[in-house]
N, C-alpha and C. Protein backbone atom coordinates (compact mmCIF):
# COMPACT_ATOMS: atom_id res chain seq x y z
N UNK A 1 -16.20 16.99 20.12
CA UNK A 1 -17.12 15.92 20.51
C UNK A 1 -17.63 15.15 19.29
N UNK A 2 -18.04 16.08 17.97
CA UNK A 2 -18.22 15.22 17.38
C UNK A 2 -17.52 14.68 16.37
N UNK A 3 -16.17 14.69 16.12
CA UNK A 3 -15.03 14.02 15.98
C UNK A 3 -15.00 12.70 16.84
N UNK A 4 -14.82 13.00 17.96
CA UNK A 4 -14.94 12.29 18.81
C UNK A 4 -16.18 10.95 18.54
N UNK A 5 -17.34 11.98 18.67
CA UNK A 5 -18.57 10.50 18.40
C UNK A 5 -18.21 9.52 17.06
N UNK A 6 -18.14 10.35 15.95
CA UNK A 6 -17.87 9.49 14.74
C UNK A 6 -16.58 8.57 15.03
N UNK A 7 -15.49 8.50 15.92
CA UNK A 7 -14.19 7.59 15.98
C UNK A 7 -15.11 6.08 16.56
N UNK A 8 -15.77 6.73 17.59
CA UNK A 8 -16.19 5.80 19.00
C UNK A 8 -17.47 5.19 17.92
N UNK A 9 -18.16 5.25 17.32
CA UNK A 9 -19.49 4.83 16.78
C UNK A 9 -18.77 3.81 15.47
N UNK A 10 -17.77 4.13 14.65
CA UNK A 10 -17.44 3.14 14.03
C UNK A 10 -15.94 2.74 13.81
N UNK A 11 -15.49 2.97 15.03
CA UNK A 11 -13.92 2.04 15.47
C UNK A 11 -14.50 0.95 15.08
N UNK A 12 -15.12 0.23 15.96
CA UNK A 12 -15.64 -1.25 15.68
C UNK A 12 -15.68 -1.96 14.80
N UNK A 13 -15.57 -1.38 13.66
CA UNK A 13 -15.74 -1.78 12.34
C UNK A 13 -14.59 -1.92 11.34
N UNK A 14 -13.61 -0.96 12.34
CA UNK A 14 -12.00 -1.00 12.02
C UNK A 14 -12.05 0.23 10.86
N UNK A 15 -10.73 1.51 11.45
CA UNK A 15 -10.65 2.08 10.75
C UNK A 15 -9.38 2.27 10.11
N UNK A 16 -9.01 2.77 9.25
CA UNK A 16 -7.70 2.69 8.96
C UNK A 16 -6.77 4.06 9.30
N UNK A 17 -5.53 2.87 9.78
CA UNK A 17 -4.09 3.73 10.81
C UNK A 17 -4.13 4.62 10.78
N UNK A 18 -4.08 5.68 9.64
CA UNK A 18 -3.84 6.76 8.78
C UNK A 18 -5.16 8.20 9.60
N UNK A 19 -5.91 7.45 9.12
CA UNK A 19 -7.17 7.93 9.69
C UNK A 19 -7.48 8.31 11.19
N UNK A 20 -7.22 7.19 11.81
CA UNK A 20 -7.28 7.16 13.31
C UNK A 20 -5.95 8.12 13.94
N UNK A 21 -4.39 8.48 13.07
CA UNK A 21 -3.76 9.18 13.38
C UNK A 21 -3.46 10.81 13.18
N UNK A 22 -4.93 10.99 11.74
CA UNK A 22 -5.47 12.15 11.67
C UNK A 22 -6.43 12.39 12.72
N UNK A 23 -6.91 11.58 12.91
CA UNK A 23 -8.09 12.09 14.29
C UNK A 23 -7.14 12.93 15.53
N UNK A 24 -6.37 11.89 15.61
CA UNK A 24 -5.45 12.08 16.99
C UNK A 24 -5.19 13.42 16.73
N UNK A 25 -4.10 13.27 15.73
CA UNK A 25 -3.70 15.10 15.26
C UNK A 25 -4.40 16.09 14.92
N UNK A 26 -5.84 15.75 14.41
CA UNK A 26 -6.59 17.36 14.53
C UNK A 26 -7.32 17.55 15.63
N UNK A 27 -7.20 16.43 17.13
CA UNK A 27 -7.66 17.12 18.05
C UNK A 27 -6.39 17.50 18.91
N UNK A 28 -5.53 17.25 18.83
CA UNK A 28 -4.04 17.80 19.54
C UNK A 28 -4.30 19.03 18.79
N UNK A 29 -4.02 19.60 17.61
CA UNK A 29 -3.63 20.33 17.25
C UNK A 29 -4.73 21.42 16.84
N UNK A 30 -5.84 21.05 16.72
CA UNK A 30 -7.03 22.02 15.93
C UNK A 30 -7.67 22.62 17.33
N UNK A 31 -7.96 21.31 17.76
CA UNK A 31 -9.10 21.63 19.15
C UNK A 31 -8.36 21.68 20.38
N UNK A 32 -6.79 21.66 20.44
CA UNK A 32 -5.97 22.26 21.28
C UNK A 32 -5.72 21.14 22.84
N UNK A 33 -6.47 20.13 22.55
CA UNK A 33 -6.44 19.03 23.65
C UNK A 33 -5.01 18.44 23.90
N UNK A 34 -4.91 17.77 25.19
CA UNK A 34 -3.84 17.06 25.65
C UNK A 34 -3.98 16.01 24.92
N UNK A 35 -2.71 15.20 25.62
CA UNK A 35 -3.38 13.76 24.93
C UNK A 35 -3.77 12.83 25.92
N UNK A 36 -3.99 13.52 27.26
CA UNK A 36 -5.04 12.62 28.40
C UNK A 36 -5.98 13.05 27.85
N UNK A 37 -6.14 13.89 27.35
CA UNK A 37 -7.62 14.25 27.18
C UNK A 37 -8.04 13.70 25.97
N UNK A 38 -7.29 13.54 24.83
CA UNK A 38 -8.01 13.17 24.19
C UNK A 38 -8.17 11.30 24.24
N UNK A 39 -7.16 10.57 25.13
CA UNK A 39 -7.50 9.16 25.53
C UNK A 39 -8.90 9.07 26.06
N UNK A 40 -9.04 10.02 26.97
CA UNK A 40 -10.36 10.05 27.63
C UNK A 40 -11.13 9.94 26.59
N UNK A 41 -11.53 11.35 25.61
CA UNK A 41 -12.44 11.52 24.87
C UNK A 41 -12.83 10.34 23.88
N UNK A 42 -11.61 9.64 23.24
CA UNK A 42 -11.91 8.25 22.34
C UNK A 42 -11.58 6.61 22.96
N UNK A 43 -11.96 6.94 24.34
CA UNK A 43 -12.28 5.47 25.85
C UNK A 43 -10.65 4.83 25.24
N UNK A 44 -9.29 5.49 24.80
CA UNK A 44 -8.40 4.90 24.53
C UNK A 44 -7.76 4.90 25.75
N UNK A 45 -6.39 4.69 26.21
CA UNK A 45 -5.00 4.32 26.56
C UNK A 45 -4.49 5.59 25.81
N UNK A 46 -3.69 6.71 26.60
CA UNK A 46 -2.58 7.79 26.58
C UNK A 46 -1.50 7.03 25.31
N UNK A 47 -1.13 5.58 25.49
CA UNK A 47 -0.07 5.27 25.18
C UNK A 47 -0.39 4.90 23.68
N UNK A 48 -1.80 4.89 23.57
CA UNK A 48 -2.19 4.71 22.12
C UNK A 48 -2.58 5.90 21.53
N UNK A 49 -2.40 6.80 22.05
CA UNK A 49 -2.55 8.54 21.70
C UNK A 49 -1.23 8.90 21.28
N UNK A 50 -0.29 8.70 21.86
CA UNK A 50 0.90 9.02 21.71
C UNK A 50 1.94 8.64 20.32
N UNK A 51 1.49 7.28 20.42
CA UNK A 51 1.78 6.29 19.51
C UNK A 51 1.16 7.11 17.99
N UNK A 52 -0.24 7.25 18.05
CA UNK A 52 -0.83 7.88 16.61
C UNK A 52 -0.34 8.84 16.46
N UNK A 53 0.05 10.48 17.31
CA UNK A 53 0.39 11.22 17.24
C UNK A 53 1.88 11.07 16.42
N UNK A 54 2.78 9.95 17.11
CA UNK A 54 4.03 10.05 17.05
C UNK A 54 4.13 9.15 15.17
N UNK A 55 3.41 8.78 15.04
CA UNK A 55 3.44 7.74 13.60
C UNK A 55 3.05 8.68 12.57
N UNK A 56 1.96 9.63 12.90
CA UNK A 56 1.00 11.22 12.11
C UNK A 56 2.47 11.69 11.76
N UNK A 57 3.61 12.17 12.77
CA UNK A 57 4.30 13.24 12.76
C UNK A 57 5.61 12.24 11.91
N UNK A 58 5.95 11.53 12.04
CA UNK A 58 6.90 10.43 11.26
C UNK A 58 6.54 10.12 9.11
N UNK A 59 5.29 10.47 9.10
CA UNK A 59 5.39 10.22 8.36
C UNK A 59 5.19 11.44 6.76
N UNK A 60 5.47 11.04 5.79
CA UNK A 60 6.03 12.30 4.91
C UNK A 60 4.39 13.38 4.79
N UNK A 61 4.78 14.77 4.97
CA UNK A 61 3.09 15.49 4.72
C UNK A 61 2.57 15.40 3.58
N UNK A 62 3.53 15.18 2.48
CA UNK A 62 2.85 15.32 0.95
C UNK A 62 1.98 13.95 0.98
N UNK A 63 2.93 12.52 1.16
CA UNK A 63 2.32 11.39 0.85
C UNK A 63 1.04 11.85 1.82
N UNK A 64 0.62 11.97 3.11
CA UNK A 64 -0.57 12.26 3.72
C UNK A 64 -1.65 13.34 3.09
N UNK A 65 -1.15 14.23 2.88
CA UNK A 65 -2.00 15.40 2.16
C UNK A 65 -2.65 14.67 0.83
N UNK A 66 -1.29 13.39 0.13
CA UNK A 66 -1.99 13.01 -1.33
C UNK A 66 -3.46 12.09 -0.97
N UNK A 67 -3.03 11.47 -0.04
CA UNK A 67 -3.58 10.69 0.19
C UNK A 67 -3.10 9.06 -0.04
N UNK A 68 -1.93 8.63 -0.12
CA UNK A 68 -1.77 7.52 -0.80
C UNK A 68 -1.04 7.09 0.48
N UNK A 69 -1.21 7.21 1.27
CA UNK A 69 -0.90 6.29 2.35
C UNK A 69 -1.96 5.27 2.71
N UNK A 70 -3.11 6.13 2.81
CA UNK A 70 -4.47 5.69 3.21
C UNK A 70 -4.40 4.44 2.76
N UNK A 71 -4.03 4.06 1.34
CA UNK A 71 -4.15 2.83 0.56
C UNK A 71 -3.20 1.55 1.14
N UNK A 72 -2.07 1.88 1.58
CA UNK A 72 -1.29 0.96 2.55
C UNK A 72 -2.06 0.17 3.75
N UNK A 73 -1.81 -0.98 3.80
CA UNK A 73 -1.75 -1.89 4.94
C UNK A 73 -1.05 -0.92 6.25
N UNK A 74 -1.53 -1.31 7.41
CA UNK A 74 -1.00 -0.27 8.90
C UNK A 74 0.41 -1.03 8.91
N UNK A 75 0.78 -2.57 8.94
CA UNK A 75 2.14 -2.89 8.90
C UNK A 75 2.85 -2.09 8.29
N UNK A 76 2.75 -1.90 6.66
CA UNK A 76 3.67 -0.85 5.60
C UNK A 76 3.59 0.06 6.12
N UNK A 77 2.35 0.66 6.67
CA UNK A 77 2.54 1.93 6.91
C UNK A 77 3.43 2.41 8.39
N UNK A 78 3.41 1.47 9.29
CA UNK A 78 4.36 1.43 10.31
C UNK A 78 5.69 1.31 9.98
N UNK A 79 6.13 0.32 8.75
CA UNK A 79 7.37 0.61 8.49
C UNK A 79 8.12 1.61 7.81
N UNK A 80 7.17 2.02 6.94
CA UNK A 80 7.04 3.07 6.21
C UNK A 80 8.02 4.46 6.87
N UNK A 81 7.42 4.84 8.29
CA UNK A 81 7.20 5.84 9.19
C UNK A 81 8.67 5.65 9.38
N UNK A 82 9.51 4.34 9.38
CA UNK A 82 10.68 4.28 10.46
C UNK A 82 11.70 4.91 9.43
N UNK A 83 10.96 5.36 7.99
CA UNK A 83 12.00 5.67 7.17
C UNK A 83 12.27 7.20 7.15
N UNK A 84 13.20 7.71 6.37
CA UNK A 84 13.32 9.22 6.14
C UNK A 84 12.23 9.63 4.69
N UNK A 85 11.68 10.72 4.75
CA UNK A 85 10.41 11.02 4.34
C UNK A 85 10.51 10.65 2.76
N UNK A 86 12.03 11.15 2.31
CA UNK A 86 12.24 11.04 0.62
C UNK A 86 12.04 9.65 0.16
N UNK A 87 12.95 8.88 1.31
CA UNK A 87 12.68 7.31 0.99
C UNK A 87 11.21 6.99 0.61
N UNK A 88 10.06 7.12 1.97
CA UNK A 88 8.79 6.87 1.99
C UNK A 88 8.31 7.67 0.49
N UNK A 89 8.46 8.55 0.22
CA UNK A 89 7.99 9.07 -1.35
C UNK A 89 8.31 8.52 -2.43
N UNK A 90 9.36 7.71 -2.46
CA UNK A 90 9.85 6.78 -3.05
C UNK A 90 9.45 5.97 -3.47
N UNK A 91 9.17 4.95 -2.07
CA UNK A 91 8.87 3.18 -2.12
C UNK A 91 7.13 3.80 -2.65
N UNK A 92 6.48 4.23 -2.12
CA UNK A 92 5.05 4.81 -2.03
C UNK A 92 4.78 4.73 -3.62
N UNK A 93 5.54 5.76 -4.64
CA UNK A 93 5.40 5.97 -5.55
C UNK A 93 5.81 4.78 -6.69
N UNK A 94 6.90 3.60 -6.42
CA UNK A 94 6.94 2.72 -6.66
C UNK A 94 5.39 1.83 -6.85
N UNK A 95 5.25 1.62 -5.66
CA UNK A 95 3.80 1.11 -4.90
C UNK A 95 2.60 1.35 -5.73
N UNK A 96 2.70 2.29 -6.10
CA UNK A 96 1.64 2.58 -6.87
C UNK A 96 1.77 2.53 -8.29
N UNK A 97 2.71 3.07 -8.77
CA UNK A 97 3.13 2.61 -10.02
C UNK A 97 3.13 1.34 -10.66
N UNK A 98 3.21 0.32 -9.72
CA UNK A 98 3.69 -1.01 -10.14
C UNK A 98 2.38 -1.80 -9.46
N UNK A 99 1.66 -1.48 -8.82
CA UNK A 99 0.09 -1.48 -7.96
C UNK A 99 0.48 -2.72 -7.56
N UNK A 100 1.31 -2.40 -6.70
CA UNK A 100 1.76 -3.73 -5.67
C UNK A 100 0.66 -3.55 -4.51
N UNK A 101 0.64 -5.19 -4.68
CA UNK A 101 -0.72 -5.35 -3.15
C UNK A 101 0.14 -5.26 -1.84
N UNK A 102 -1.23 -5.11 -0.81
CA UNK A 102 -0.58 -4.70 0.54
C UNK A 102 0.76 -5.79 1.10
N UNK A 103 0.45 -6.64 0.94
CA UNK A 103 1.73 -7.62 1.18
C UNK A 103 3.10 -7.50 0.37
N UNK A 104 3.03 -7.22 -0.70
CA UNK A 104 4.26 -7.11 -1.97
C UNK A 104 5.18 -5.56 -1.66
N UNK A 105 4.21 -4.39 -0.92
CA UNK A 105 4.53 -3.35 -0.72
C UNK A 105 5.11 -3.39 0.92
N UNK A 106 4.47 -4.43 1.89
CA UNK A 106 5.12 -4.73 2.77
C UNK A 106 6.36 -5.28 2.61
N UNK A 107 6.90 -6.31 1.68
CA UNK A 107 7.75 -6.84 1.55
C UNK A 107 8.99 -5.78 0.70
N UNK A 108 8.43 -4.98 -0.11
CA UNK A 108 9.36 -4.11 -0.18
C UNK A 108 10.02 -3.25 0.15
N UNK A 109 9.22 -2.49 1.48
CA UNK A 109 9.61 -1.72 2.82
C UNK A 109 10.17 -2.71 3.08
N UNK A 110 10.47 -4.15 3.68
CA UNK A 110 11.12 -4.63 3.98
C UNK A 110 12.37 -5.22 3.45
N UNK A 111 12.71 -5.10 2.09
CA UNK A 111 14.00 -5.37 1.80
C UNK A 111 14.64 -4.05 1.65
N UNK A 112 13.86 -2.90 1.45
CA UNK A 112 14.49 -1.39 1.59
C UNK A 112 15.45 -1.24 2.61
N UNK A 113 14.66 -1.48 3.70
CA UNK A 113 15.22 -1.94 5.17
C UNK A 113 16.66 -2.32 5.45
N UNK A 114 16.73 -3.75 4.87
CA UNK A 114 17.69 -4.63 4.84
C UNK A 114 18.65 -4.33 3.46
N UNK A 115 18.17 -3.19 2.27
CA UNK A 115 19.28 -3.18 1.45
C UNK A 115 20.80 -2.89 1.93
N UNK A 116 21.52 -3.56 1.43
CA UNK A 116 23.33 -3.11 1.70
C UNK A 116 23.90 -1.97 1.74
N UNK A 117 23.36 -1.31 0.06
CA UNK A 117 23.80 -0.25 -0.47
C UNK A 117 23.27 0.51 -1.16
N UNK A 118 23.58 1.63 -2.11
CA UNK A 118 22.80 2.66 -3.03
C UNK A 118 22.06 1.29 -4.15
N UNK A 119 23.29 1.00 -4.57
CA UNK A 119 23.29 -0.33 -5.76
C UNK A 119 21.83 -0.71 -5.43
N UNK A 120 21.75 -1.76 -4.69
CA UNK A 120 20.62 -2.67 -4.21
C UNK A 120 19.18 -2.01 -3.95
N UNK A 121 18.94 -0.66 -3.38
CA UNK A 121 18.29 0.25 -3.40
C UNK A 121 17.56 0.57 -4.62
N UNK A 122 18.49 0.94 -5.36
CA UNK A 122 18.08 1.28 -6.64
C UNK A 122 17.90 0.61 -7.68
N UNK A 123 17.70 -1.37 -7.29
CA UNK A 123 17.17 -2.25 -8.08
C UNK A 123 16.11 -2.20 -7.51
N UNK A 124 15.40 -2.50 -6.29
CA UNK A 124 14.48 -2.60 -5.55
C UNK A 124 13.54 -1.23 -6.25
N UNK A 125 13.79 0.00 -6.05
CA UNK A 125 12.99 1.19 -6.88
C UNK A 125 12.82 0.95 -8.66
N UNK A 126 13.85 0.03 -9.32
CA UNK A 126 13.82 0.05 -11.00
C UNK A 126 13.32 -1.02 -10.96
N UNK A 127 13.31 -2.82 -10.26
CA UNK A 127 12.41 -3.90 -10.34
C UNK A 127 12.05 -4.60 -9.56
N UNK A 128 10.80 -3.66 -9.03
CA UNK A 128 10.55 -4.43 -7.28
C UNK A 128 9.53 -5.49 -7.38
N UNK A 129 9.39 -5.88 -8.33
CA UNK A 129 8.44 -7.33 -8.68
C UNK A 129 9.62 -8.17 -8.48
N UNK A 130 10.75 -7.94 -9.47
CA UNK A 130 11.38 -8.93 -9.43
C UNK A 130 12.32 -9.54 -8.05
N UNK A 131 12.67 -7.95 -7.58
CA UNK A 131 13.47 -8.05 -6.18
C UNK A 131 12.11 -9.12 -5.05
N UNK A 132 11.09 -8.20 -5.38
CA UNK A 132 10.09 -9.61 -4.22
C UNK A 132 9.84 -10.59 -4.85
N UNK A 133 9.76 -11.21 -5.89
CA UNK A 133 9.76 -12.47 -6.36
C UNK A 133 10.92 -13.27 -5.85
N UNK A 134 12.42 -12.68 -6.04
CA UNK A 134 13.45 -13.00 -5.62
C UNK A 134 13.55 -13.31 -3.86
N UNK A 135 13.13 -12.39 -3.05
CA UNK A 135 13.55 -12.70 -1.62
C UNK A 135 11.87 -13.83 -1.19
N UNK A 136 10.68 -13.77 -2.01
CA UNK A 136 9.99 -15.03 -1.48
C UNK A 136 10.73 -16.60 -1.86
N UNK A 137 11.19 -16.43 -3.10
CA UNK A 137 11.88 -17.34 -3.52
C UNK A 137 13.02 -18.08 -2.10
N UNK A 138 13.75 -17.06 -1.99
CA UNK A 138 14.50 -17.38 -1.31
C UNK A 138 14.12 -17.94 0.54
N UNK A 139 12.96 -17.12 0.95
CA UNK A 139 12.24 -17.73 1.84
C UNK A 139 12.16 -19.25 1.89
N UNK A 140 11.21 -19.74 0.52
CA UNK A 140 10.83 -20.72 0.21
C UNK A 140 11.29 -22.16 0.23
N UNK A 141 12.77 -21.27 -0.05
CA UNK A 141 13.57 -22.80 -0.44
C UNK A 141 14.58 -22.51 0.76
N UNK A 142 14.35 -21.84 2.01
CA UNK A 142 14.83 -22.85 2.95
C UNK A 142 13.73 -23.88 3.96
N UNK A 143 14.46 -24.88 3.74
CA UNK A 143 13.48 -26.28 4.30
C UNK A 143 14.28 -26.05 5.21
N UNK A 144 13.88 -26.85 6.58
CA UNK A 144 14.28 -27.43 7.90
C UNK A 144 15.35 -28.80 7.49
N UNK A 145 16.15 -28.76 7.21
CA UNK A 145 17.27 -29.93 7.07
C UNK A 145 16.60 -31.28 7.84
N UNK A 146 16.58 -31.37 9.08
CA UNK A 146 16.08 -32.31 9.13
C UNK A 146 14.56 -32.92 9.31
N UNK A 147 14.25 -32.47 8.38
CA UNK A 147 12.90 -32.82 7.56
C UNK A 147 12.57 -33.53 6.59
N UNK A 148 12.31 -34.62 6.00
CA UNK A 148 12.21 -35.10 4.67
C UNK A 148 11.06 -34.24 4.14
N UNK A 149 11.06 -34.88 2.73
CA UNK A 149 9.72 -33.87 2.17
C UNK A 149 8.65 -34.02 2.29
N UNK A 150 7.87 -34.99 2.60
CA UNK A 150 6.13 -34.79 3.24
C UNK A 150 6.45 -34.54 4.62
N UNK A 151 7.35 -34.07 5.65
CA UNK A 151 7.61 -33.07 6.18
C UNK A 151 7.16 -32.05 6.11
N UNK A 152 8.34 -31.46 4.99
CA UNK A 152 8.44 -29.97 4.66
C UNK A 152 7.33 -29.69 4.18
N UNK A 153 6.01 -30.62 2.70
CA UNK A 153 5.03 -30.33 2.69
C UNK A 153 4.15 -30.23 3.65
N UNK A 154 3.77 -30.68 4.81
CA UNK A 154 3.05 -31.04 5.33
C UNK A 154 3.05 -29.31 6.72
N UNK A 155 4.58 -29.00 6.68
CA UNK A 155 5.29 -28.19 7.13
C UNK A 155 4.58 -26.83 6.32
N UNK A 156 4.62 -26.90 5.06
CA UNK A 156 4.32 -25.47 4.24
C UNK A 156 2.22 -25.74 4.43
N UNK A 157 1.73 -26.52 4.45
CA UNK A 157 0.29 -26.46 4.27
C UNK A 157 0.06 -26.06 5.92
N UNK A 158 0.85 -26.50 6.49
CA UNK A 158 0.36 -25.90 8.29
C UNK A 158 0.34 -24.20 8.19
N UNK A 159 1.57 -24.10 7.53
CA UNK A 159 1.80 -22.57 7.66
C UNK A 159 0.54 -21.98 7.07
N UNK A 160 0.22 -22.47 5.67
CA UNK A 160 -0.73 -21.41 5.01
C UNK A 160 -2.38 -21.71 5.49
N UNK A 161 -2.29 -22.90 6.08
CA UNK A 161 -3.69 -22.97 6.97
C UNK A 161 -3.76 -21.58 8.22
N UNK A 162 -2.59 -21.82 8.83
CA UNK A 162 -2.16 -20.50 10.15
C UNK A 162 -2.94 -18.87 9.38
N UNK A 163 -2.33 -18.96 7.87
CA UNK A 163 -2.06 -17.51 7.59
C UNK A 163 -4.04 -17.33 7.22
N UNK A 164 -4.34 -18.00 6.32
CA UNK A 164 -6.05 -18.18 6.32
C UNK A 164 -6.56 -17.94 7.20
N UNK A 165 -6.42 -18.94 8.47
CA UNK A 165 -7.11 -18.44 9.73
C UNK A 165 -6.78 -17.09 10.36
N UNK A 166 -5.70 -16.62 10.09
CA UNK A 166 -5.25 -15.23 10.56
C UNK A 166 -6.42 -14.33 9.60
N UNK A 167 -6.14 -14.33 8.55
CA UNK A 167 -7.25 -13.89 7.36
C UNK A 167 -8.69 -13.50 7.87
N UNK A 168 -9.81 -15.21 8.13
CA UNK A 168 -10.35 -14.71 8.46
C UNK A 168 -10.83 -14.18 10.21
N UNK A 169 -10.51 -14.39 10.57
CA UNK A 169 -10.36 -13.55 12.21
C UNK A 169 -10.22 -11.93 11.90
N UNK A 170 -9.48 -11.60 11.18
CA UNK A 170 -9.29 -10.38 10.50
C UNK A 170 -10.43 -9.78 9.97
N UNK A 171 -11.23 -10.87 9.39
CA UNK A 171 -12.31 -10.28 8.40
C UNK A 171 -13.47 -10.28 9.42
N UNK A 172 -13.42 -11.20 10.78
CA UNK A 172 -14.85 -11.45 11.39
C UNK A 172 -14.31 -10.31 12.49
N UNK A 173 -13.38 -9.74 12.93
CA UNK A 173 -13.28 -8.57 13.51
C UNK A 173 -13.62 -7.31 12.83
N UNK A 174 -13.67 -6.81 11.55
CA UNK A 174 -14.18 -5.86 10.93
C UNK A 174 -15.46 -6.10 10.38
């Protein structure tokens, strides 16, 4: 219960993934609950019980035990999960090494993702500044063809107005 009270008293305030999927797992597993029961207990949805449970158990125990997940964005850390555990110890330890922000570490789970081969892999782990400098780059410079350029400018300032307002909505929800 009072696990329970502390989730419900400052969810609101937004807690992080990591956290909310330790909750899940030390009442499945400590205090021996279902996971109707424990939807009930934190006014959630089963399917969002399941979900934390199943992301808790996906992802590597050391990085959780270190604690350096906690520091990830929930996107990274969702993609993170879809990997095999050595990988995630990997990119993680990269991540920190190189104190890539939550977006730069998203983007590098994401070309991990999409690498070809060992090769490409193992530029991404030896220069992952440069590998994400390289694939924003490449974002960047595709324009819409048929666009002229106060278009395409007019095109890139819409976008980063979108991403701001995403920003703060983000910030007036926590």
């Amino acid at each position: 219960q009072m696990k329970a009270q502390l989730y419900l008293r400052n969810h609101e305030r937004g807690m992080v993934l990591v956290d909310e999927c330790r909750l899940v797992h030390e009442l499945c597993e400590a205090e021996g609950l279902n996971q109707v029961e424990i939807a009930s207990l934190l006014e959630r949805h089963k399917s969002w019980v399941c979900r934390r449970l199943g992301l808790w158990k996906s992802l590597s125990p050391r990085l959780l035990a270190e604690g350096a997940i906690a520091e990830l964005g929930a996107g990274s850390v969702r993609r993170l999960a879809l990997l095999p555990v050595s990988n995630q110890e990997e990119l993680v330890a990269v991540s920190l090494r190189e104190e890539l922000g939550e977006q730069a570490t998203a983007t590098l789970i994401e070309l991990w993702q999409k690498a070809p081969d060992s090769q490409a892999r193992r530029y991404l782990l030896e220069q992952p500044r440069a590998a994400i400098e390289l694939a924003r780059a490449a974002t960047q410079d595709r324009a819409d063809p048929r666009l002229g350029k106060s278009a395409t400018k007019v095109h890139e300032n819409l976008v980063m107005m979108r991403q701001a307002a995403l920003r703060v909505i983000r910030q007036m929800r926590s």
